[in-house]
Protein backbone atom coordinates (compact mmCIF):
# COMPACT_ATOMS: atom_id res chain seq x y z
CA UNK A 1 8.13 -7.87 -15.50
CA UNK A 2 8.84 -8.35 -12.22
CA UNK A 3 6.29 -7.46 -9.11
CA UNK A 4 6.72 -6.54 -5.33
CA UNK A 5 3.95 -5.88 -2.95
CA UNK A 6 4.22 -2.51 -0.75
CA UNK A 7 2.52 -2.42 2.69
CA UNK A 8 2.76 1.15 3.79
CA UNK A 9 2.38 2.31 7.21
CA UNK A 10 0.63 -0.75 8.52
CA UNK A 11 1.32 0.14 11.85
CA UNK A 12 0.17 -1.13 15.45
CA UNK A 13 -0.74 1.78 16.34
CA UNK A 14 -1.98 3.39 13.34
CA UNK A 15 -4.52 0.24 12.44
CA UNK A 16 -5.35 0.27 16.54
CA UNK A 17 -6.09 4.49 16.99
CA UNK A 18 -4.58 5.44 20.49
CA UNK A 19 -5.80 7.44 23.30
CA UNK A 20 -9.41 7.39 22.27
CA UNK A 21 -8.71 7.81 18.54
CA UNK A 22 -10.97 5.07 16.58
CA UNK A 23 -9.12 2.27 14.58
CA UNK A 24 -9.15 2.36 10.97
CA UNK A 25 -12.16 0.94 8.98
CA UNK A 26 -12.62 -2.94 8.73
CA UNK A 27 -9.00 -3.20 10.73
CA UNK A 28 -9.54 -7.01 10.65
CA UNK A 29 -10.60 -7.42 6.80
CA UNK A 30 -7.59 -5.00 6.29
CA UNK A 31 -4.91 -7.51 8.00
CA UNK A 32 -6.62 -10.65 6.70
CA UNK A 33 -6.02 -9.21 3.02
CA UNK A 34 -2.54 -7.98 3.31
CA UNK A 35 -1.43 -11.38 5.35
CA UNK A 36 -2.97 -13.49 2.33
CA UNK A 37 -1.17 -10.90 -0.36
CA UNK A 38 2.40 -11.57 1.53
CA UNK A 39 1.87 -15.43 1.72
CA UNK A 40 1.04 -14.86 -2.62
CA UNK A 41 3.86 -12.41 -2.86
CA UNK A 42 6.34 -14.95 -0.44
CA UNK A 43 4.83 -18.31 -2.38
CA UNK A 44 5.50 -16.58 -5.90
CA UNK A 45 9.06 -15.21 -5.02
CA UNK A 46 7.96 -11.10 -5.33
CA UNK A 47 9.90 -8.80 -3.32
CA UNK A 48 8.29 -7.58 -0.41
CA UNK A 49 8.74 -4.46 1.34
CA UNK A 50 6.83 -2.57 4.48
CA UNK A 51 7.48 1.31 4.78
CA UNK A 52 6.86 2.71 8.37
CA UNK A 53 5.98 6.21 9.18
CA UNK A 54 8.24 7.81 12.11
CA UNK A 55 5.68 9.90 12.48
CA UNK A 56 3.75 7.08 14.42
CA UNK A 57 4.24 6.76 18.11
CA UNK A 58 7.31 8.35 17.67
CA UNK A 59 9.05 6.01 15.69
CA UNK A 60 9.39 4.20 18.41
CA UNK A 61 8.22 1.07 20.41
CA UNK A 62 5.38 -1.36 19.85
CA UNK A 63 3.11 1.33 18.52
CA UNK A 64 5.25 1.82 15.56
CA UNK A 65 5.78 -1.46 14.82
CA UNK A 66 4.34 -3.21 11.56
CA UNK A 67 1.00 -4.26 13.31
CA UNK A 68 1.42 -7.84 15.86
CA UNK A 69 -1.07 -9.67 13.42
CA UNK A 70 0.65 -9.16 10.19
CA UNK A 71 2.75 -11.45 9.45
CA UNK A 72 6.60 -9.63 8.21
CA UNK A 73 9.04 -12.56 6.30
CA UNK A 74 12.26 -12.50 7.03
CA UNK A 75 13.49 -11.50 3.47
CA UNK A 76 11.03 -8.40 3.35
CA UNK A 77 12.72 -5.01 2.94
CA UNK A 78 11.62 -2.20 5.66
CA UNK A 79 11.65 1.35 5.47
CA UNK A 80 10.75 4.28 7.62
CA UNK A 81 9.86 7.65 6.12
CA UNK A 82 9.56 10.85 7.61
CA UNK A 83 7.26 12.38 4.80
CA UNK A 84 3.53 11.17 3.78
CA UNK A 85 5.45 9.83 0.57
CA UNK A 86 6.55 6.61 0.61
CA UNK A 87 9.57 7.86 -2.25
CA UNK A 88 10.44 10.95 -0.42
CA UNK A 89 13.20 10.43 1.32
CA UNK A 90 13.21 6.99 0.96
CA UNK A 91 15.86 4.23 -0.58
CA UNK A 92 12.39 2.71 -2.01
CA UNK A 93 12.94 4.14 -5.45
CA UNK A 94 16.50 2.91 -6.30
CA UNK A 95 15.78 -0.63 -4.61
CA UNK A 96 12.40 -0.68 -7.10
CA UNK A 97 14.76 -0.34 -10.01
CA UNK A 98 17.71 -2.27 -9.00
CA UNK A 99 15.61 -4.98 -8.67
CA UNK A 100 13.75 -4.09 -12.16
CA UNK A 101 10.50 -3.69 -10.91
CA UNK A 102 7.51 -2.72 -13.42
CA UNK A 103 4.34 -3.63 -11.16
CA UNK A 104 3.61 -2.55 -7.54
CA UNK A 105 0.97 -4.38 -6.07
CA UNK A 106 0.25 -1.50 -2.85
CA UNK A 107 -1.71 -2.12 0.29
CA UNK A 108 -1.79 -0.01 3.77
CA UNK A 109 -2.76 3.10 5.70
CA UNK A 110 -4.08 5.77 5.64
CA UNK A 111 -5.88 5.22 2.37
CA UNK A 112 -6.38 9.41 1.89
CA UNK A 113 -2.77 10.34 2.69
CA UNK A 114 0.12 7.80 1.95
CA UNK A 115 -1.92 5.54 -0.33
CA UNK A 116 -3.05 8.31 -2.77
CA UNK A 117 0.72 9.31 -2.76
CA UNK A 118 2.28 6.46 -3.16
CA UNK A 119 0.23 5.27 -6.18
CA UNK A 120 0.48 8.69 -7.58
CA UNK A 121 4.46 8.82 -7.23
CA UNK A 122 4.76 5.16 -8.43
CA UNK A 123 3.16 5.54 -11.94
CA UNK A 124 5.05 9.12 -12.74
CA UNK A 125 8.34 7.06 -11.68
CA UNK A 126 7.88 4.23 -14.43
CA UNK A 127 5.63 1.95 -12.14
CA UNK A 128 2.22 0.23 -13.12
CA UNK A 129 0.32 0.18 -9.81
CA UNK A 130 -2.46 -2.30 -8.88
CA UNK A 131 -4.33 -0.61 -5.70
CA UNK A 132 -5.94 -3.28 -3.59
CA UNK A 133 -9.74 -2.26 -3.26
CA UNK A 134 -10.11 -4.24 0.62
CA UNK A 135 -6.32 -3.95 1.32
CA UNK A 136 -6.13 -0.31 2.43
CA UNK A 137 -8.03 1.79 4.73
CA UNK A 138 -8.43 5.04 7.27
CA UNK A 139 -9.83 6.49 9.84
CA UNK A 140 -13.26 8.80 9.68
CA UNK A 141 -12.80 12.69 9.54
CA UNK A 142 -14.91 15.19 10.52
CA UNK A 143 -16.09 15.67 7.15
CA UNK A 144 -16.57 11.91 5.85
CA UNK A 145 -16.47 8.59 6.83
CA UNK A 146 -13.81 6.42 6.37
CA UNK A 147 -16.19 3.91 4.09
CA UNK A 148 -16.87 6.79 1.71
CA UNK A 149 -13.14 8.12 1.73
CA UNK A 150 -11.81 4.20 0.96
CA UNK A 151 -14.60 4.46 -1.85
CA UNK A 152 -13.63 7.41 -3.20
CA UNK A 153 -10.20 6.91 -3.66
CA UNK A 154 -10.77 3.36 -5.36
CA UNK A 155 -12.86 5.22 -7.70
CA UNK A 156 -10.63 7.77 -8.68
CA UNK A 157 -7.30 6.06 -8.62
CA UNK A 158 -9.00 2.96 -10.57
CA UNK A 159 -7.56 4.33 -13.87
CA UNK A 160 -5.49 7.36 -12.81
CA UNK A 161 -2.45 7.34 -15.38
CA UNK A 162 0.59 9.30 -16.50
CA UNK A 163 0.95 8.77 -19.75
CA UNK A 164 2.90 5.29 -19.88
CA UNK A 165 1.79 3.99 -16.47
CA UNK A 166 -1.00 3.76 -14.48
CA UNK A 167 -2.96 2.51 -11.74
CA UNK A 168 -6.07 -0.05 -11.34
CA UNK A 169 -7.76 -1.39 -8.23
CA UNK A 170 -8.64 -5.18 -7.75
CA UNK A 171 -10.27 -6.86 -4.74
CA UNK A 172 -7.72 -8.52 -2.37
CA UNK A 173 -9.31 -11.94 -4.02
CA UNK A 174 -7.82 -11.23 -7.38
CA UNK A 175 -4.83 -12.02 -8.92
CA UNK A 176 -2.80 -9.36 -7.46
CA UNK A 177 0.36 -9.96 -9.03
CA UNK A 178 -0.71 -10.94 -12.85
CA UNK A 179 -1.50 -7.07 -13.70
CA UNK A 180 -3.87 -6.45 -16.38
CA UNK A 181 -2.44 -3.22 -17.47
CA UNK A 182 -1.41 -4.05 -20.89
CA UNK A 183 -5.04 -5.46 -21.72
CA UNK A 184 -6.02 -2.25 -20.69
CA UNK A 185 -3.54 -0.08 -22.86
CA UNK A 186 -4.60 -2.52 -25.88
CA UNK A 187 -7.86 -1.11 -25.51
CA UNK A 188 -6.42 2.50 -26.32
């Protein structure tokens, strides 16, 4: 099986807030885990690929850009959406198969929005998703924090499936890309 690591909207801007908006939670911790999953994803030869939102500053400028401290190889794919789906819209489904990819290891902001989607969408589209625990995150709402939204979602995504594929969520520390889903499905 072959694995790539998506980084979704993990965006200057978006990471930073703007015009008083607050950054998202543990910003640091957040870039410290996805740079350490690209050098594992670069170092093991997995296919990298960074969607951006257009809905971010505009698509435009430094705001939009993939965040200054992350580092982006060369070889990584990039694509902008227009929709909270990372698939809608999107070449990222056809590349996924061309390339016959069965795991996505997925990472980013905002963890209630286009992190729930995106693992969603990826196991009804033939994808086993790994969800890294510390390797997305949001901002606070008016209703919770953005420690007990991050918490929330790794709770109820650990496990969420569609019949043949499904998602679990492993700390940033783990062997991202060595999936444990078929232990998992032995169990069954």
């Amino acid at each position: 099986m072959n694995h790539a690591l998506l980084v979704i909207d993990a965006q200057q801007e978006l990471i930073e807030g703007k015009d008083g908006e607050e950054a998202v939670w543990k910003k640091d911790h957040l870039i410290q885990n996805i740079n350490e999953a690209v050098e594992k994803a670069l170092k093991e030869e997995h296919f990298i690929v960074f969607i951006r939102d257009l809905d971010v500053a505009e698509g435009k400028g430094k705001g939009f850009d993939i965040h200054q401290a992350i580092k982006v190889p060369a070889a990584s794919r990039i694509y902008d959406k227009k929709a909270t789906n990372s698939f809608y819209g999107t070449p990222l489904l056809d590349v996924l198969k061309e390339n016959k990819i069965g795991h996505l290891v997925i990472m980013g902001c905002k963890t209630e929005h286009c992190i729930d989607s995106a693992v969603r969408t990826a196991t009804v589209n033939g994808f086993d998703v790994t969800l890294v625990e510390d390797g997305h995150s949001t901002s606070s709402t008016k209703v919770l924090p953005a420690e007990q939204i991050i918490e929330h979602h790794n709770q109820i995504l650990h496990g969420h499936y569609n019949v043949d594929h499904f998602s679990v969520v492993r700390k940033a520390k783990d062997d991202l890309f060595e999936p444990p889903h078929d232990m998992y499905r032995q169990q069954g």
